[in-house]
C-alpha atoms as a PDB file:
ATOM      1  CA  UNK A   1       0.000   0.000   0.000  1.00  0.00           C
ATOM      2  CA  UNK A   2       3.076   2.247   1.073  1.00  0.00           C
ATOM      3  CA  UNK A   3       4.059   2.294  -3.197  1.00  0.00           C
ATOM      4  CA  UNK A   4       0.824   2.960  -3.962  1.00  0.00           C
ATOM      5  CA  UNK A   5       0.424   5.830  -2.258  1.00  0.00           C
ATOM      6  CA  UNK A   6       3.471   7.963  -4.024  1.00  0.00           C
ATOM      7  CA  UNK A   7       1.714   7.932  -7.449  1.00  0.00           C
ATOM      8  CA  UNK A   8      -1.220   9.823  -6.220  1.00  0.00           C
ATOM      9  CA  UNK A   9      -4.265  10.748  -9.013  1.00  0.00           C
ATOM     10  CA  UNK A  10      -1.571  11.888 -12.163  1.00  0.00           C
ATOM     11  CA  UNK A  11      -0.589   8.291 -12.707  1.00  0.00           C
ATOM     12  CA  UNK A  12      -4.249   7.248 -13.828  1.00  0.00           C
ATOM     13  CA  UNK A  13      -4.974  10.859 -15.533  1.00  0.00           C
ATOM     14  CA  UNK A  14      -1.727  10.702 -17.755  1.00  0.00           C
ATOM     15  CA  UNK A  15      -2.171   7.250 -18.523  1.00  0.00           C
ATOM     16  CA  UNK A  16      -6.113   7.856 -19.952  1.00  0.00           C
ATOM     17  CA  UNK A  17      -4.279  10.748 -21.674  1.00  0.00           C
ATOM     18  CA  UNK A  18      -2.049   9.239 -23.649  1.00  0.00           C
ATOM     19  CA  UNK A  19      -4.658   6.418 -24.479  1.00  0.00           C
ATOM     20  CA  UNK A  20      -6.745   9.203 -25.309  1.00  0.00           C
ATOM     21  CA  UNK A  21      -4.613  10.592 -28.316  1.00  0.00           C
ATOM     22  CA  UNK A  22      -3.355   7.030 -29.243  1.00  0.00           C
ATOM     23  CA  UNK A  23      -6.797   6.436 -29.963  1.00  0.00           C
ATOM     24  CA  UNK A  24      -7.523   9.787 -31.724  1.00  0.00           C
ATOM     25  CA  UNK A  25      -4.522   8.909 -34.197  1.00  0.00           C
ATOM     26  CA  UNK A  26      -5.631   8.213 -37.391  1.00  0.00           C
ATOM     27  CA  UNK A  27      -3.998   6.797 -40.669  1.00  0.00           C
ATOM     28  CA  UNK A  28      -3.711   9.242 -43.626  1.00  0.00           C
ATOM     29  CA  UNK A  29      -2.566   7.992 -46.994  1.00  0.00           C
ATOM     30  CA  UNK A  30       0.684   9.239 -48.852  1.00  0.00           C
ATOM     31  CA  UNK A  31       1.156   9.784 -52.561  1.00  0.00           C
ATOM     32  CA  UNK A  32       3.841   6.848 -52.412  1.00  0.00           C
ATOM     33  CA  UNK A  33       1.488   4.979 -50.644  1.00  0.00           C
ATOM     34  CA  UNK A  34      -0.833   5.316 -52.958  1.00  0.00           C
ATOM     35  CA  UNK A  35       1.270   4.702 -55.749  1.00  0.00           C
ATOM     36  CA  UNK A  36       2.663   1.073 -53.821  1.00  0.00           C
ATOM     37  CA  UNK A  37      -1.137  -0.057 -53.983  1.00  0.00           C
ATOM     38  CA  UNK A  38      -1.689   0.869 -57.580  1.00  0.00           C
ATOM     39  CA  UNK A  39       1.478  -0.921 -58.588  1.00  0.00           C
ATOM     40  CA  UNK A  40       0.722  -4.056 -56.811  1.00  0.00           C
ATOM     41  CA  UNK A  41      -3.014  -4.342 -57.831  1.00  0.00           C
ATOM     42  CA  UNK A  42      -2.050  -3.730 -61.580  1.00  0.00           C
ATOM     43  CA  UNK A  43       0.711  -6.532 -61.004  1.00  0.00           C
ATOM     44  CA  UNK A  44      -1.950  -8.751 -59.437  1.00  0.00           C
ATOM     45  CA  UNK A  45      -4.513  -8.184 -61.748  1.00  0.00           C
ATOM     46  CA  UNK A  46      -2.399  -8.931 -64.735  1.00  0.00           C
ATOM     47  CA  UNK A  47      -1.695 -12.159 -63.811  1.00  0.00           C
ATOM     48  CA  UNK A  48      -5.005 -12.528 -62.821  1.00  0.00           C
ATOM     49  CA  UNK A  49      -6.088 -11.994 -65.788  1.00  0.00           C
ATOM     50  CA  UNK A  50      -3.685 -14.702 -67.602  1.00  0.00           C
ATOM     51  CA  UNK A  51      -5.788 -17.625 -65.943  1.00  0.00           C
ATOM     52  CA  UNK A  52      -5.232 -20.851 -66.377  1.00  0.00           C
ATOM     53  CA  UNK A  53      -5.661 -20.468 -70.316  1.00  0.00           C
ATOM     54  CA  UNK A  54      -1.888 -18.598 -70.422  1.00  0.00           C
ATOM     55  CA  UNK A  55       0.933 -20.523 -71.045  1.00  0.00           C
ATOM     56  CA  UNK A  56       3.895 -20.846 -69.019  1.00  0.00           C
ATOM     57  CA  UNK A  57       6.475 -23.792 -69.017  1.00  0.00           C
ATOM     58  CA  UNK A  58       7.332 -22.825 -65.140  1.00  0.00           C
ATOM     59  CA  UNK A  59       3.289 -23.492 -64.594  1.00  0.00           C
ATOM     60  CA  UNK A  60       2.700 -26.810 -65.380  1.00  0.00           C
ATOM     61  CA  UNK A  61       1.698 -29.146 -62.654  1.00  0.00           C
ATOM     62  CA  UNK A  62       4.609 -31.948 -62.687  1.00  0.00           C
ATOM     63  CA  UNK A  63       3.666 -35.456 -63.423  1.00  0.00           C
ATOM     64  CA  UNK A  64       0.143 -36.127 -64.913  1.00  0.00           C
ATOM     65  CA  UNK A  65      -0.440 -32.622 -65.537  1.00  0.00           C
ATOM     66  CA  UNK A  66      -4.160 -31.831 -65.943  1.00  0.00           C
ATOM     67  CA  UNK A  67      -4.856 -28.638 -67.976  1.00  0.00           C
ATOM     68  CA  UNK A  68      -7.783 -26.495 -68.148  1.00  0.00           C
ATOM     69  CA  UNK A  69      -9.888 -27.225 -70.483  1.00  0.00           C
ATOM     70  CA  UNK A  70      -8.727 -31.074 -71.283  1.00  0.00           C
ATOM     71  CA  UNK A  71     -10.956 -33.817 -70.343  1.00  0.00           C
ATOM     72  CA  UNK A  72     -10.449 -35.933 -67.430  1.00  0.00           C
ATOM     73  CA  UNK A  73     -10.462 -39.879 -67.007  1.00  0.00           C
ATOM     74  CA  UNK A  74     -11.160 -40.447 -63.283  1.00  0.00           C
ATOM     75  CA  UNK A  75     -11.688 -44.533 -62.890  1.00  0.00           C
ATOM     76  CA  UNK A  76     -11.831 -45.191 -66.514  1.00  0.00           C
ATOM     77  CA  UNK A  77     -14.579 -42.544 -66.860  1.00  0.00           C
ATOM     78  CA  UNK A  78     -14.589 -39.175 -68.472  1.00  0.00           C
ATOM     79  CA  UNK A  79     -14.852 -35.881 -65.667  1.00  0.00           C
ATOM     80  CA  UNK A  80     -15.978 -32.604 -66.615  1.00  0.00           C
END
């Protein structure tokens, strides 16, 4: 109880204070930041966009590749 009693009521009130403008902080956007996101969407959205239809040796699948668009035999039977 003896600690307690040297911090008195500023402890509590700075405390509240500082989660007070923590919490009023907010985020605001830069021009390069802006600029990161539109650089990475268009990157992701171009491949995207290739699909499974584009053609890349360093895409195919490995052993018993099955491509898009090819007919599967699953059990002797023909898959969509």
């Amino acid at each position: 109880a003896a600690a307690m009693r040297g911090r008195g009521l500023s402890g509590g009130r700075t405390a509240r204070c500082a989660e007070e403008k923590a919490a009023t902080v907010t985020y605001m956007e830069s021009a390069a930041d802006e600029r990161l996101f539109e650089q990475v969407y268009l990157d992701y959205a171009t491949e995207y966009l290739k699909g499974p239809m584009y053609h890349n040796d360093l895409k195919v699948q490995g052993f018993l590749p099955e491509y898009p668009g090819d007919p599967m035999f699953k059990q002797g039977k023909m898959t969509s």
